[in-house]
Protein backbone atom coordinates (compact mmCIF):
# COMPACT_ATOMS: atom_id res chain seq x y z
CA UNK A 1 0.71 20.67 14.88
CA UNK A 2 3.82 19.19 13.90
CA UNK A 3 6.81 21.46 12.83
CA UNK A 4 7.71 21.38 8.97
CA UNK A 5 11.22 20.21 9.43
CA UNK A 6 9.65 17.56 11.10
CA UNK A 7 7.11 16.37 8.73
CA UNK A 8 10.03 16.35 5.54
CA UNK A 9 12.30 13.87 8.03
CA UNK A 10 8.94 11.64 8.66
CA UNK A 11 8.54 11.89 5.09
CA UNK A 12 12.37 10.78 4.14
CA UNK A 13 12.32 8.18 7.28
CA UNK A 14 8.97 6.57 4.73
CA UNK A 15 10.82 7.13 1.81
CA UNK A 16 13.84 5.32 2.95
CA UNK A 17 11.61 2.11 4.37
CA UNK A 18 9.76 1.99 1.54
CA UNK A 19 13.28 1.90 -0.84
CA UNK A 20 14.40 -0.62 1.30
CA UNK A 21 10.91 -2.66 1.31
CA UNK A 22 11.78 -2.35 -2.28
CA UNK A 23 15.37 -4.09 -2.83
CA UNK A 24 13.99 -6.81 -0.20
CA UNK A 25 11.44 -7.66 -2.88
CA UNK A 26 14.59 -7.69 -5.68
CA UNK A 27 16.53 -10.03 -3.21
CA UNK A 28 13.93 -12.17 -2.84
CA UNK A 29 11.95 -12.20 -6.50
CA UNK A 30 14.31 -14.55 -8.19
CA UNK A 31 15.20 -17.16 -5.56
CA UNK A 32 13.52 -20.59 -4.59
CA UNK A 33 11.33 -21.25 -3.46
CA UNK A 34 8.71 -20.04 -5.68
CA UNK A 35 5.03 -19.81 -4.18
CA UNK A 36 3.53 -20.20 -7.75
CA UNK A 37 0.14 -21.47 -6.42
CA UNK A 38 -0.26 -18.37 -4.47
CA UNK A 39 0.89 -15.84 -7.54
CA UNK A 40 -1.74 -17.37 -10.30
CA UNK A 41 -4.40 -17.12 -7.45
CA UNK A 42 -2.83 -13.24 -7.12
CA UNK A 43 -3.01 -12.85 -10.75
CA UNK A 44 -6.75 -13.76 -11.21
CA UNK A 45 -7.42 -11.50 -7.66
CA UNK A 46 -5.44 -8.60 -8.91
CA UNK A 47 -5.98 -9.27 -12.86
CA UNK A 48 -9.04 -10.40 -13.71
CA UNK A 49 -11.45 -9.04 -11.26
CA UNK A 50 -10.09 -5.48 -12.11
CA UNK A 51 -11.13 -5.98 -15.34
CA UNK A 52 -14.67 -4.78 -15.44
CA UNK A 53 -13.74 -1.83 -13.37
CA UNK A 54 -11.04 -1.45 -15.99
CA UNK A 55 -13.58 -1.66 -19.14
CA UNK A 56 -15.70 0.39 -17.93
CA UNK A 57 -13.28 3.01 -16.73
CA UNK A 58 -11.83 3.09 -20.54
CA UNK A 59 -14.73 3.08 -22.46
CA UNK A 60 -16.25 6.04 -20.36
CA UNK A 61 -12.76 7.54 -21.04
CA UNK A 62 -13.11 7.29 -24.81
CA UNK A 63 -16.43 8.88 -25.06
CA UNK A 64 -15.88 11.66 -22.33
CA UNK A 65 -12.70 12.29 -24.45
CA UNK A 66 -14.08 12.33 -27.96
CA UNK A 67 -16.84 14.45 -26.78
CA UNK A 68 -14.87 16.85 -24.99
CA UNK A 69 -12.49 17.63 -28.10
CA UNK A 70 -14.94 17.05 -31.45
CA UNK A 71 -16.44 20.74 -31.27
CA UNK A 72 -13.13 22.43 -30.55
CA UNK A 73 -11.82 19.94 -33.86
CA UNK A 74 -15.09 20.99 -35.83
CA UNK A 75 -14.45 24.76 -35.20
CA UNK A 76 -10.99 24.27 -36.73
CA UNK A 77 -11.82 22.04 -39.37
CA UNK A 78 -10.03 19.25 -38.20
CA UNK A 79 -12.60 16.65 -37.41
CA UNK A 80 -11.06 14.34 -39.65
CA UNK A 81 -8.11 14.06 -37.34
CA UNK A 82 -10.33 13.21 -34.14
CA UNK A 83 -9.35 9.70 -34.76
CA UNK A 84 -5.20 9.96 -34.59
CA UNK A 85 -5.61 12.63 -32.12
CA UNK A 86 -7.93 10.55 -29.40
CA UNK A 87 -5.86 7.36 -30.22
CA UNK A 88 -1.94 9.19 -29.73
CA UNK A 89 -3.72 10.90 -26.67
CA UNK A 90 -5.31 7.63 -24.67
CA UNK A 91 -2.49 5.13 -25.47
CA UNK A 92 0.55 7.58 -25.07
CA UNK A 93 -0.63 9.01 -21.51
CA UNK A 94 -4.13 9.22 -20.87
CA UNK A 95 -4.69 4.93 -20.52
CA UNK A 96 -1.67 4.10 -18.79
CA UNK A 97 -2.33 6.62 -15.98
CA UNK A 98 -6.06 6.51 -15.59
CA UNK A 99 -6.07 2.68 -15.10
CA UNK A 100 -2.87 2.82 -12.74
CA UNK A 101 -4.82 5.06 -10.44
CA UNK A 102 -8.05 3.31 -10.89
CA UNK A 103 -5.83 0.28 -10.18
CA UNK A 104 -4.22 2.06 -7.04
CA UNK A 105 -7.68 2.50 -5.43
CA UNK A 106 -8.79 -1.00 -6.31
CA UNK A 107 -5.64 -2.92 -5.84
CA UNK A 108 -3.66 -0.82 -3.67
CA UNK A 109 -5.73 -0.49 -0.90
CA UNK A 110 -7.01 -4.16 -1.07
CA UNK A 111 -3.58 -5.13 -0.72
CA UNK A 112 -3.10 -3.08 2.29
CA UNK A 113 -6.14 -3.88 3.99
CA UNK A 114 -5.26 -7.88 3.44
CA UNK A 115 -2.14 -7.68 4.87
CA UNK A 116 -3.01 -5.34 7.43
CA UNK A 117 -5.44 -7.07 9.02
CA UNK A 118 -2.83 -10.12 8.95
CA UNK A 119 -0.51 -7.89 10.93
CA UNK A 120 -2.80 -7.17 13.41
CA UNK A 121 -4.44 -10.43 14.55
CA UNK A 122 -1.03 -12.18 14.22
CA UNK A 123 -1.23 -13.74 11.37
CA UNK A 124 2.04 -12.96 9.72
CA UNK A 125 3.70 -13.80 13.01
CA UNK A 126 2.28 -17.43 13.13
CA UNK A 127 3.46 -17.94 9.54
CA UNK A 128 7.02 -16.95 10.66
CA UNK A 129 6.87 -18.96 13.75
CA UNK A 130 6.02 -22.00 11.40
CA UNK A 131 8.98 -21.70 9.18
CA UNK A 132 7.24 -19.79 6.21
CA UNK A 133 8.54 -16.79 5.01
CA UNK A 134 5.67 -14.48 4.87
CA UNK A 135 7.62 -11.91 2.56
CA UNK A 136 8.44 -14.18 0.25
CA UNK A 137 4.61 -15.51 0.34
CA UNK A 138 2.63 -12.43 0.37
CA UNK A 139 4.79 -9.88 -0.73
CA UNK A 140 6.54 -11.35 -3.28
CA UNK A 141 3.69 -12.86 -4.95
CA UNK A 142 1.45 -10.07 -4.91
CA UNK A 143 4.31 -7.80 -6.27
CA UNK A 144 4.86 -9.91 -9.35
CA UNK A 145 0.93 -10.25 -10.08
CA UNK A 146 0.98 -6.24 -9.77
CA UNK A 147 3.60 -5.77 -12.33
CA UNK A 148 2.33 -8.37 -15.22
CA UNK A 149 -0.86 -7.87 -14.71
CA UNK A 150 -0.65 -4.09 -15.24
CA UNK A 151 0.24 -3.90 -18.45
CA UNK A 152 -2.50 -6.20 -19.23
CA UNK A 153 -5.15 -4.26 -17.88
CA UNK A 154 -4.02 -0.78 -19.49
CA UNK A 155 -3.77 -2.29 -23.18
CA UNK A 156 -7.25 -4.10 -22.21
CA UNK A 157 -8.39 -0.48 -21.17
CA UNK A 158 -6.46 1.77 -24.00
CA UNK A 159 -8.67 -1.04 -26.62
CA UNK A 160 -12.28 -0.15 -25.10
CA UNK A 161 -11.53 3.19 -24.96
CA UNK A 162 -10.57 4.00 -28.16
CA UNK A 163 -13.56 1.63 -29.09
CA UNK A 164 -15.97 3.87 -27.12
CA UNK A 165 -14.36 6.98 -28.71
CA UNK A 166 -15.63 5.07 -32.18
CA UNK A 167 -18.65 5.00 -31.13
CA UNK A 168 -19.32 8.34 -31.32
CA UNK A 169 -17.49 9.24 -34.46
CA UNK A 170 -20.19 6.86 -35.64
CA UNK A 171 -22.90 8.11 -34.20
CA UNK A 172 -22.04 11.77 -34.77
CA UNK A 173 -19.99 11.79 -37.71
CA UNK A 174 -21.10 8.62 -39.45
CA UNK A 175 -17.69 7.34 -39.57
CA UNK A 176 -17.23 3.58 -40.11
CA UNK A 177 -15.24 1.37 -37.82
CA UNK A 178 -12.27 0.68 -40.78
CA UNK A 179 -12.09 4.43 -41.52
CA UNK A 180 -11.63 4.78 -37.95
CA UNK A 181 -9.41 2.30 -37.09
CA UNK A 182 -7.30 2.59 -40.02
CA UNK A 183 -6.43 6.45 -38.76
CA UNK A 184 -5.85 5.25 -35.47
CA UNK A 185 -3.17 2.50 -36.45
CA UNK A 186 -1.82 4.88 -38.98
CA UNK A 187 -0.73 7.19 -37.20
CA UNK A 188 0.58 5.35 -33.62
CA UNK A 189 3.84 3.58 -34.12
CA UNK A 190 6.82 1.85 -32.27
CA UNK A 191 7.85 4.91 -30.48
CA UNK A 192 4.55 5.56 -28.81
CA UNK A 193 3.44 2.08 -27.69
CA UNK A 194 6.68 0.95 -26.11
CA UNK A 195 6.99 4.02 -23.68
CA UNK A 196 3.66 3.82 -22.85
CA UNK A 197 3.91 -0.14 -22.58
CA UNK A 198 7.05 -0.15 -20.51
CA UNK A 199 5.84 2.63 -18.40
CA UNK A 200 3.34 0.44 -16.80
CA UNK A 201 5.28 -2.31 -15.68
CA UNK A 202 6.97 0.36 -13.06
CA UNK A 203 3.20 1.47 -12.24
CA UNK A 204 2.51 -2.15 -11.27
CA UNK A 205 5.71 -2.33 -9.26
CA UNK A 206 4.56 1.02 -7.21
CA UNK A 207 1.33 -0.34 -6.94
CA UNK A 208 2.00 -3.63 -5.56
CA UNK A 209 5.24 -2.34 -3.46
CA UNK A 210 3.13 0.62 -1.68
CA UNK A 211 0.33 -1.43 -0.92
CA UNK A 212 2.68 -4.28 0.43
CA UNK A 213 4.56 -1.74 2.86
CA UNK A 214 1.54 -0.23 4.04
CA UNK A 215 -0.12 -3.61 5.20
CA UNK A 216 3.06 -5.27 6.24
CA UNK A 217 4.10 -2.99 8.43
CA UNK A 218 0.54 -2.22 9.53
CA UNK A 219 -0.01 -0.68 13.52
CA UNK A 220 -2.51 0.51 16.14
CA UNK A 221 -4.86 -2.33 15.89
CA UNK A 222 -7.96 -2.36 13.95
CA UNK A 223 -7.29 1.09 13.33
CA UNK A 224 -4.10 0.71 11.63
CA UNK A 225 -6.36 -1.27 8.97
CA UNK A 226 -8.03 1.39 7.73
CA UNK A 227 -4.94 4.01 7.97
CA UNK A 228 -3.22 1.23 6.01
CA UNK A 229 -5.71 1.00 3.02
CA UNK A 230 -6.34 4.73 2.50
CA UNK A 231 -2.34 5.60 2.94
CA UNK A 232 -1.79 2.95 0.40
CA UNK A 233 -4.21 4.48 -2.08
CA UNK A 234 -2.64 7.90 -1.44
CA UNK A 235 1.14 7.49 -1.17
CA UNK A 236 0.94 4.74 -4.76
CA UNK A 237 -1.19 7.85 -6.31
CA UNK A 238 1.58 10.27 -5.65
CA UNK A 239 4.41 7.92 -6.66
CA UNK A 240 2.63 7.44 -9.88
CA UNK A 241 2.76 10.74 -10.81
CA UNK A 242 6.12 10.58 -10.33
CA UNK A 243 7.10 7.79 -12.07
CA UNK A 244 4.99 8.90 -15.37
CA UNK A 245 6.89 12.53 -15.08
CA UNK A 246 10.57 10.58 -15.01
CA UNK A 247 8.45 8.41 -17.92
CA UNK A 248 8.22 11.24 -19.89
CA UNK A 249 11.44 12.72 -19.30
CA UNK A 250 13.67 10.04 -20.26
CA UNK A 251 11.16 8.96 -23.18
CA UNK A 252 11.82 12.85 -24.83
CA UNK A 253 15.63 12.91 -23.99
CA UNK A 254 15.89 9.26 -25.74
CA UNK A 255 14.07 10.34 -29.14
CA UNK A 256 15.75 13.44 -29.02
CA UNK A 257 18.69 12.15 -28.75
CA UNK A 258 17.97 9.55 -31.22
C-alpha cells in the first residue's frame, strides 16, 4: 500500500499532465491545418448517437423529479408552483450535470478506449512516422466535437425533461400543456439560462480533454485499454463536479455583485 504523501504527488504529477495536455489542445485548436472531415464525423459520433441516451436520460429525469416533489408541494399548498420550481431546478443545475456525466460514461470512456487501443497496437506511432500529426487529428477534433456538441445535448435533454415532468402534471393534476409551459417560461430568465448554458461548454472541454489524455497516453498493453476507459469515466466525473462548484461560485459572486 502506497504511502499518502505519495498518492497526493501521483495525483499532482496527473494533474500537471493533464493541464499541460490541455494548453497543447489551445496551441493547436486555432491553427491550420484543420481536419474538418474528421470533426463533423466526431460531431455525429459524439453528438448524435448520444442523443437517445440523452432523451431518455431527461425525460426519466422530469418524471422521477416531478414525482419526487408534488406530495411534499401538495402538503404545503404549493402545487401550483410545481411547474417554475421543476423548470428553475432541471435547467439551472439538475440538466447540465446529469447529461455531462451521462455524457462522461458514454463519451468519455469511448474516447479513451479509441485512442487507447491506437496507442497500443501502434497506431498513433505510424501516423507520426507518416507526417500526420495525430494530436492535431484525434485530439483536436474530438475536443472541439466535445465542447459544441455539449451544449446541444443538455438543452436537447433540459426540453424532454421538463416535457416528461408535464406529463404528469397532466396526468395527475389535469394541467394543460400552455398552463404549464407558460409557468415554466415565466418564471426562467436571462440570468438562469446563460450560466447554465455557458457552464456546459467547460463540461464538454473536461469531457473531451480527460478522455483524450487517458487514451493518448495509454500503457501496459491490452490492459492499459481498459484502465484507460474506466479512469477516463472517473477522473472527467470528478472534474465535473468541480467545474459546476467554481460554476456556481462565480455565477452568485457575479449577480451579487451586479
Amino acid at each position: 500500500m502506497r504511502a499518502p504523501k505519495l498518492r497526493i504527488l501521483d495525483w499532482l504529477n496527473e494533474t500537471g499532465k493533464i493541464s499541460a495536455f490541455g494548453l497543447q489542445f489551445f496551441r493547436m485548436a486555432f491553427h491550420r491545418p484543420f481536419e474538418t472531415r474528421e470533426f463533423f464525423r466526431q460531431c455525429y459520433l459524439i453528438g448524435v448517437n448520444s442523443i437517445f441516451l440523452v432523451v431518455t436520460t431527461g425525460f426519466i429525469m422530469g418524471l422521477v423529479l416531478t414525482l419526487q416533489v408534488r406530495p411534499t408541494m401538495i402538503d404545503f399548498g404549493a402545487e401550483g408552483y410545481i411547474p417554475s420550481m421543476v423548470g428553475i431546478a432541471i435547467v439551472r443545475e439538475i440538466g447540465p450535470v446529469v447529461t455531462a456525466l451521462i455524457c462522461a460514461g458514454k463519451i468519455g470512456s469511448s474516447i479513451g478506449a479509441e485512442l487507447g487501443s491506437m496507442r497500443v497496437t501502434e497506431q498513433i506511432a505510424a501516423m507520426e512516422v507518416s507526417g500526420t500529426n495525430p494530436f492535431k487529428y484525434l485530439v483536436v477534433t474530438r475536443i472541439w466535437a466535445c465542447i459544441l456538441m455539449m451544449p446541444l445535448l443538455v438543452i436537447l435533454a433540459d426540453t424532454i425533461g421538463i416535457f416528461g415532468s408535464y406529463l404528469i402534471e397532466n396526468l395527475k393534476g389535469d394541467v394543460s400543456m400552455t398552463l404549464y409551459f407558460n409557468k415554466v417560461f415565466n418564471t426562467l430568465d436571462f440570468n438562469d439560462l446563460m450560466p447554465a448554458t455557458i457552464k456546459t461548454f467547460f463540461f464538454g472541454f473536461v469531457i473531451g480533454v480527460v478522455g483524450c489524455y487517458k487514451g493518448y497516453y495509454s500503457k501496459k498493453g491490452t490492459a492499459g485499454v481498459g484502465y484507460a476507459a474506466n479512469s477516463a469515466v472517473v477522473l472527467a466525473s470528478l472534474l465535473l463536479f468541480i467545474v459546476d462548484f467554481l460554476a456556481v461560485l462565480i455565477a452568485d459572486a457575479y449577480y451579487a455583485a451586479v
